[in-house]
N, C-alpha and C. Protein backbone atom coordinates (compact mmCIF):
# COMPACT_ATOMS: atom_id res chain seq x y z
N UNK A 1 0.84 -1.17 0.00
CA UNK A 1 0.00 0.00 0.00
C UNK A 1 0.88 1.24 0.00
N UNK A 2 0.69 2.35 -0.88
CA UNK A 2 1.59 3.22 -1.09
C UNK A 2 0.76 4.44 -0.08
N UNK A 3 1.70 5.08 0.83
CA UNK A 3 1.18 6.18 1.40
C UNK A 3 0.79 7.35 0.78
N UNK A 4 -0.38 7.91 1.24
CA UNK A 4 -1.37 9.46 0.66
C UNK A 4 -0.54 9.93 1.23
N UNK A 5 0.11 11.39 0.40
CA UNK A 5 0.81 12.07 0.70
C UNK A 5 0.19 13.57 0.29
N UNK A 6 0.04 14.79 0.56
CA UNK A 6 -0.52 15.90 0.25
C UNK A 6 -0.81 16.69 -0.74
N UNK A 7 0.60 16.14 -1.54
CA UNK A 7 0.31 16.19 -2.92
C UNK A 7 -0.77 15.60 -4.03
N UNK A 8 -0.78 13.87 -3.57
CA UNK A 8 -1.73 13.32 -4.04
C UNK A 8 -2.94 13.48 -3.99
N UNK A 9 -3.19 14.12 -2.30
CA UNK A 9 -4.57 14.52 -2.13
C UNK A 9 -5.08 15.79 -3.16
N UNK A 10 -3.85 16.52 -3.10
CA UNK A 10 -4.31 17.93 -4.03
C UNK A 10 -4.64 17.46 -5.28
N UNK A 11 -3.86 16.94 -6.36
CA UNK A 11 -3.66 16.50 -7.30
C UNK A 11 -5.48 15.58 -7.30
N UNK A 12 -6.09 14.55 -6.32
CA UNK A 12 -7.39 14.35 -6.68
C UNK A 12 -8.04 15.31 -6.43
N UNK A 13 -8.16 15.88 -5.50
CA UNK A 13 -8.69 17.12 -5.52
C UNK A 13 -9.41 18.20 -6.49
N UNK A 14 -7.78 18.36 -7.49
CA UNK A 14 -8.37 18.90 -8.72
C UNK A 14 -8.59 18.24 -9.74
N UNK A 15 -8.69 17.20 -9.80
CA UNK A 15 -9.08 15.77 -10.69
C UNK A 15 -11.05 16.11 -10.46
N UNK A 16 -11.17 15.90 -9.21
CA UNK A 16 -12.53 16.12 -8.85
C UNK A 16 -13.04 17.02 -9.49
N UNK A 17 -12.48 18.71 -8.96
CA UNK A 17 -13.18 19.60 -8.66
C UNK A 17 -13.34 19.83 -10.70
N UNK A 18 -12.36 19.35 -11.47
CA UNK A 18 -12.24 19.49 -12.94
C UNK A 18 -13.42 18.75 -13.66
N UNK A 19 -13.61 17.59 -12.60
CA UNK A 19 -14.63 16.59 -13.78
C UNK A 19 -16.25 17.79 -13.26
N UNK A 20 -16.30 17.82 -11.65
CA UNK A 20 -17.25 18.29 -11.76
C UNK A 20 -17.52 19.80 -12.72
N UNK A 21 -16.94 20.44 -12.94
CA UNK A 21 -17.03 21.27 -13.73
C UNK A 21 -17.19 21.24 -14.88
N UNK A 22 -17.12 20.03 -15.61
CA UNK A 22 -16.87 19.11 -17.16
C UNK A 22 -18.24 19.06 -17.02
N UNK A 23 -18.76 18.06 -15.98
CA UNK A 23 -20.19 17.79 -15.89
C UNK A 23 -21.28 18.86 -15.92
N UNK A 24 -20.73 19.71 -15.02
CA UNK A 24 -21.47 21.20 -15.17
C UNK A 24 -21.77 21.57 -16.36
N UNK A 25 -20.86 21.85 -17.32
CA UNK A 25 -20.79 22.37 -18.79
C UNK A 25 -21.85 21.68 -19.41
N UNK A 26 -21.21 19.94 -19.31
CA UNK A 26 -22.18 18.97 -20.26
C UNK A 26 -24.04 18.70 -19.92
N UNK A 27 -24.04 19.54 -18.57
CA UNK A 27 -25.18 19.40 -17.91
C UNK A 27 -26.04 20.64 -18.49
N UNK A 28 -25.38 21.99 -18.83
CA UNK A 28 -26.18 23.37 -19.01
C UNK A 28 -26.03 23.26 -20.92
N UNK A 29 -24.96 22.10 -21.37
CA UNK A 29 -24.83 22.26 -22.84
C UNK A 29 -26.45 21.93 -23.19
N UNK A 30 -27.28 20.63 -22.78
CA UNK A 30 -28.10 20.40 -22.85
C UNK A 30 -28.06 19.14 -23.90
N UNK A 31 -29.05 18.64 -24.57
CA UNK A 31 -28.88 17.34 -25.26
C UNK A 31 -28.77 17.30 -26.46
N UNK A 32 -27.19 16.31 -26.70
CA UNK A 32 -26.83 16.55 -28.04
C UNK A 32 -27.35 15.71 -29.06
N UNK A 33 -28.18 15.08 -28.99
CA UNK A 33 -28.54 13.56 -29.93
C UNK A 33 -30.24 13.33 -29.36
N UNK A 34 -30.56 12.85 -30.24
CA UNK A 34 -31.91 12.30 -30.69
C UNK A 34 -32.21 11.30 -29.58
N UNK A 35 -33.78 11.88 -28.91
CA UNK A 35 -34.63 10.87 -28.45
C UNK A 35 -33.97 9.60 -29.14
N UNK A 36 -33.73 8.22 -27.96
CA UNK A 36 -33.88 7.05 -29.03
C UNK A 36 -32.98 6.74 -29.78
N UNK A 37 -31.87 7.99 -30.25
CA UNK A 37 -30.68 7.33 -30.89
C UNK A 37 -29.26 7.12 -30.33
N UNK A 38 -29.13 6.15 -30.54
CA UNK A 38 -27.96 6.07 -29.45
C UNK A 38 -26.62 6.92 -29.21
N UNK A 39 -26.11 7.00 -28.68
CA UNK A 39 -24.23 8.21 -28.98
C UNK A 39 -23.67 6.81 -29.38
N UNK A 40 -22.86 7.52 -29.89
CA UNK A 40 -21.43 6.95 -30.64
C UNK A 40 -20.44 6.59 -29.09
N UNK A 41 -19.93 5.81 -29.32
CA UNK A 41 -19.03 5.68 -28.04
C UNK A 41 -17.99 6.17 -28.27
N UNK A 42 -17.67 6.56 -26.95
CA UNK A 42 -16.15 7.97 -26.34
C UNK A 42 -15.10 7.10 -26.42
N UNK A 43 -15.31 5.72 -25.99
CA UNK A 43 -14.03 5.00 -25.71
C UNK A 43 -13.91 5.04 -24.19
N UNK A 44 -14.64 5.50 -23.59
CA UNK A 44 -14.77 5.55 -21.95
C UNK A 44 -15.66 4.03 -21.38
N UNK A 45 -16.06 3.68 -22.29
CA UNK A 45 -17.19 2.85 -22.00
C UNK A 45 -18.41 2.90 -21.38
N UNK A 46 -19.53 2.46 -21.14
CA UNK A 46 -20.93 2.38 -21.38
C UNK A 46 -20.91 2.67 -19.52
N UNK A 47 -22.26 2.82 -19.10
CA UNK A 47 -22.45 3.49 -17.48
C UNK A 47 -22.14 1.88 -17.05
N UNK A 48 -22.45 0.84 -17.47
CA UNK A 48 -22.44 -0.55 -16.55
C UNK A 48 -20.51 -0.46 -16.41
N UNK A 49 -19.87 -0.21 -17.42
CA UNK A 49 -18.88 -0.69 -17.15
C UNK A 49 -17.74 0.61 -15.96
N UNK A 50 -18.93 1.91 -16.07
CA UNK A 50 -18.40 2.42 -15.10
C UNK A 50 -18.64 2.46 -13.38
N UNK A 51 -19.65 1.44 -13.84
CA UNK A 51 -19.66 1.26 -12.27
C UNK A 51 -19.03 0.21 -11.94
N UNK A 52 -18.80 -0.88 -12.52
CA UNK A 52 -18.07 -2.15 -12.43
C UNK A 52 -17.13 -1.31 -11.77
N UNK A 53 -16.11 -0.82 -12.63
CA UNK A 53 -15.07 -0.19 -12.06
C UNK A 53 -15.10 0.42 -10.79
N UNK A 54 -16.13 1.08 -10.53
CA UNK A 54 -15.58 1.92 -9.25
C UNK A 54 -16.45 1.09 -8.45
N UNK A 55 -16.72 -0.05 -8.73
CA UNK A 55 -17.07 -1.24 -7.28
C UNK A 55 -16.07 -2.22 -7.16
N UNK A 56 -14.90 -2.35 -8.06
CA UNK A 56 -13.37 -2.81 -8.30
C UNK A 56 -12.80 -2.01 -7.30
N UNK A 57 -12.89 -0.77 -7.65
CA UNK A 57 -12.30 0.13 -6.71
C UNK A 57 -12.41 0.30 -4.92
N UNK A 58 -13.95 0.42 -5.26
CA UNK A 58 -14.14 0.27 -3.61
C UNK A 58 -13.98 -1.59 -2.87
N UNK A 59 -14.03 -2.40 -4.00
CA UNK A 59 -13.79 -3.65 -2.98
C UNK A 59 -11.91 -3.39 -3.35
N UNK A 60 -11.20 -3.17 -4.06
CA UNK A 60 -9.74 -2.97 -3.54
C UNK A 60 -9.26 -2.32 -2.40
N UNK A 61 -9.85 -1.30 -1.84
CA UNK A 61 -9.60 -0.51 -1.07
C UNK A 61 -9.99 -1.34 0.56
N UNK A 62 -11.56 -2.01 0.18
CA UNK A 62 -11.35 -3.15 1.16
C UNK A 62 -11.09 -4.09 1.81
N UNK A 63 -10.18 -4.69 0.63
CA UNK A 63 -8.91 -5.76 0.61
C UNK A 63 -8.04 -5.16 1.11
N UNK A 64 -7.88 -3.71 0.86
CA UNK A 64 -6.45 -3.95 1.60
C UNK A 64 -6.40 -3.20 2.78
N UNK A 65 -7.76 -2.42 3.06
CA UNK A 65 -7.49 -2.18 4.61
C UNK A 65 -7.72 -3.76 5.34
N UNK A 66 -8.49 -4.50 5.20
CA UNK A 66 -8.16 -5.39 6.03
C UNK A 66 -7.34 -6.17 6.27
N UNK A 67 -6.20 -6.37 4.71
CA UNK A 67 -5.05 -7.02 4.99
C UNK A 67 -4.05 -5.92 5.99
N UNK A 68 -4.38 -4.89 6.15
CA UNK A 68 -3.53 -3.61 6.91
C UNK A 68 -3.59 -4.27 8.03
N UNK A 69 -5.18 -4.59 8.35
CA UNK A 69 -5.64 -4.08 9.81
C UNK A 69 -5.30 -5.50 10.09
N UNK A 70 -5.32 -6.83 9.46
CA UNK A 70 -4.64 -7.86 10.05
C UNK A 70 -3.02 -8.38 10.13
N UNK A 71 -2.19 -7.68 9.14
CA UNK A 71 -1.48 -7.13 9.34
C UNK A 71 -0.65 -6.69 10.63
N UNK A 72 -1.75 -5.61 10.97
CA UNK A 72 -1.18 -4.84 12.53
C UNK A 72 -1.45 -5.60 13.63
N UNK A 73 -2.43 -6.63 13.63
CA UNK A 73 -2.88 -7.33 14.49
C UNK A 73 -1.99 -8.81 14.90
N UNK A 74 -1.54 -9.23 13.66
CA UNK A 74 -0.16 -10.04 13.86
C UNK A 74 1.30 -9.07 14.24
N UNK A 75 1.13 -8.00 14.51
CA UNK A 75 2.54 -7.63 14.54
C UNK A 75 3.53 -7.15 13.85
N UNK A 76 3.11 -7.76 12.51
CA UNK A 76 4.23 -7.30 11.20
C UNK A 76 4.18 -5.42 11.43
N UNK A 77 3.21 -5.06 11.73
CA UNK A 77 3.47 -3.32 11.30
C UNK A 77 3.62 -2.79 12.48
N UNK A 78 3.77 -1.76 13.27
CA UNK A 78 3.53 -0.93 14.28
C UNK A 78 2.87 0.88 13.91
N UNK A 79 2.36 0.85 12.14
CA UNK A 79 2.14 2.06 12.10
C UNK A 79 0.50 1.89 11.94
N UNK A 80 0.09 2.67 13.02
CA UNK A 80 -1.26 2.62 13.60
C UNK A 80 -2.13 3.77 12.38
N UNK A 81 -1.32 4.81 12.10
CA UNK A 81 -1.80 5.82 11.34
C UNK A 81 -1.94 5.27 10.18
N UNK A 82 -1.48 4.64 9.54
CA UNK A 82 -1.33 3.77 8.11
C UNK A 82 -2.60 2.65 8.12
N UNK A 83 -3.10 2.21 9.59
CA UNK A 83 -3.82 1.51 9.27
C UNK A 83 -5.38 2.38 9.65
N UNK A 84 -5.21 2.98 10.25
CA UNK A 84 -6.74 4.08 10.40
C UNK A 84 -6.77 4.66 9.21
N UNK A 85 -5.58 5.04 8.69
CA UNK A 85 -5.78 6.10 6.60
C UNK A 85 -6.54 4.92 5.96
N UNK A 86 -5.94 3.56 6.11
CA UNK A 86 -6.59 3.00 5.39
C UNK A 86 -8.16 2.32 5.65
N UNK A 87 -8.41 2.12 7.04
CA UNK A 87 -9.68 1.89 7.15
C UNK A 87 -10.63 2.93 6.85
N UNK A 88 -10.01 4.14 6.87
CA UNK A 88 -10.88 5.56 6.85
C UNK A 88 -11.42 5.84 5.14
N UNK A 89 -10.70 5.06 4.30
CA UNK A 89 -10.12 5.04 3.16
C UNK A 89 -11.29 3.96 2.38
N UNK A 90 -11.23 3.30 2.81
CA UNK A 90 -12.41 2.02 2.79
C UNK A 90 -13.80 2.37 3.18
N UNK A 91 -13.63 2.87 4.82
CA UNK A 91 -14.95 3.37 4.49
C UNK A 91 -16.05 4.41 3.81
N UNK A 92 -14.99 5.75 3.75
CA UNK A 92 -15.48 6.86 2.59
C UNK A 92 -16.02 6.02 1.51
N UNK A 93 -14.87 5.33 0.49
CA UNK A 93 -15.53 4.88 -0.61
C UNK A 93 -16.59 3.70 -0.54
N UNK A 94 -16.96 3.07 0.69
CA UNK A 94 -17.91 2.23 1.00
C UNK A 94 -19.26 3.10 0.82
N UNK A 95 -19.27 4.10 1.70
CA UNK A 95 -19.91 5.41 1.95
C UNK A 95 -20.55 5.60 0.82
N UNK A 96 -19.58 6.16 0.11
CA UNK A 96 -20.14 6.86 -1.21
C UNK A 96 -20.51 6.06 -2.27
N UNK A 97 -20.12 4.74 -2.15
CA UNK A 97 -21.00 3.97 -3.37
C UNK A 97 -22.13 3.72 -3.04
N UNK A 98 -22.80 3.10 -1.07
CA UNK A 98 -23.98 3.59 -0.78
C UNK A 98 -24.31 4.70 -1.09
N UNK A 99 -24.28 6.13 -0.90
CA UNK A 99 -24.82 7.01 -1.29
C UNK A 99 -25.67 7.30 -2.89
N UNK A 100 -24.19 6.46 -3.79
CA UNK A 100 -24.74 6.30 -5.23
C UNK A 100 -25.75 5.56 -5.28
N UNK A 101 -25.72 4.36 -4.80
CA UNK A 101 -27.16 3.48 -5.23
C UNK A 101 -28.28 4.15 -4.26
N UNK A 102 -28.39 4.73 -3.23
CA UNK A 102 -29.26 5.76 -3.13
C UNK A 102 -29.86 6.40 -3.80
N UNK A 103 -29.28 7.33 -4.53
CA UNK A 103 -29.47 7.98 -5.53
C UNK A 103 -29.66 7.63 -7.11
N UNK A 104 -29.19 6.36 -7.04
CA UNK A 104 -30.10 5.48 -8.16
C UNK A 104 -30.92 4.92 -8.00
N UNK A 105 -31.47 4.85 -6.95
CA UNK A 105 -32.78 3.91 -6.86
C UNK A 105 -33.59 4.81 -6.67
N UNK A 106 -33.40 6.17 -6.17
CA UNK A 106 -34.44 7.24 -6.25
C UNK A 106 -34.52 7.90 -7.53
N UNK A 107 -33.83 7.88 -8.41
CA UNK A 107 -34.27 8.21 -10.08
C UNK A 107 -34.60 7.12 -10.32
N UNK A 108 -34.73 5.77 -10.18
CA UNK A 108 -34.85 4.85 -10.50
C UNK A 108 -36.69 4.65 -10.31
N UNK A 109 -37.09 5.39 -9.36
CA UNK A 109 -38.51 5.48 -8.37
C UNK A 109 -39.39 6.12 -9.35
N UNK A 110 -38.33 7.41 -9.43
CA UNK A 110 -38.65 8.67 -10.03
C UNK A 110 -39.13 8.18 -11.52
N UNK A 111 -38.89 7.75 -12.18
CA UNK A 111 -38.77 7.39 -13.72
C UNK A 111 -39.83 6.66 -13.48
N UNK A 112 -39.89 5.84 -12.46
CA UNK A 112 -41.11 4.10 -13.01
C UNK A 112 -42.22 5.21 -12.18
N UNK A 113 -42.59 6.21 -11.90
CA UNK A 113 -43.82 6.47 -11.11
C UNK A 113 -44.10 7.51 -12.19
N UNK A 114 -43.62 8.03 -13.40
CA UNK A 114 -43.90 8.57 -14.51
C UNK A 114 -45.26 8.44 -14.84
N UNK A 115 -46.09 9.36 -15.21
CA UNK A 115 -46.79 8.74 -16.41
C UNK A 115 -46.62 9.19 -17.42
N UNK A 116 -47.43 7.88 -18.38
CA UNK A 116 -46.71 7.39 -20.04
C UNK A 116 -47.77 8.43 -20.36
């Protein structure tokens, strides 16, 4: 496990604060393509395969705080801070992928209580 260092934090930071602003744009551009016809693909791949990924992500992050935290518990480590970054680390992104399916299942609500 490679240590967060301040830089890195900055560096996502403006990774973040850049996409949300991307999204902003693509959100007020408004819609570029036809009811019904599909987009051309970016090469980013399709929404399923972006969540795959960032549920890759959040179960990596939970692999390895617990190999941390057992780890510290056999003895091999004595750095206590390394293993709270990383449980803290695990649970944010635990956090926030609950939060996402939250928020997909309430557009999800939203859409099927439509009427046609």
């Amino acid at each position: 496990m490679s240590p967060i260092d301040a830089n890195g934090l900055l560096a996502m930071r403006a990774q973040i604060l850049e996409r949300n602003s991307a999204l902003s744009r693509a959100a007020n551009a408004g819609p570029l393509t036809e009811v019904g016809k599909p987009e051309a693909p970016t090469g980013v791949g399709g929404f399923g395969e972006v969540m795959k990924g960032a549920l890759e992500q959040v179960n990596e992050l939970q692999s390895q705080s617990s190999a941390v935290s057992e780890a510290y518990e056999r003895g091999e480590t004595t750095d206590i801070a390394a293993v709270m970054l990383a449980r803290q680390s695990a649970s944010i992104g635990f956090e926030a992928t609950l939060q996402v399916r939250n928020k997909l299942l309430t557009a999800y609500k939203d859409i099927m209580s439509m009427p046609v």
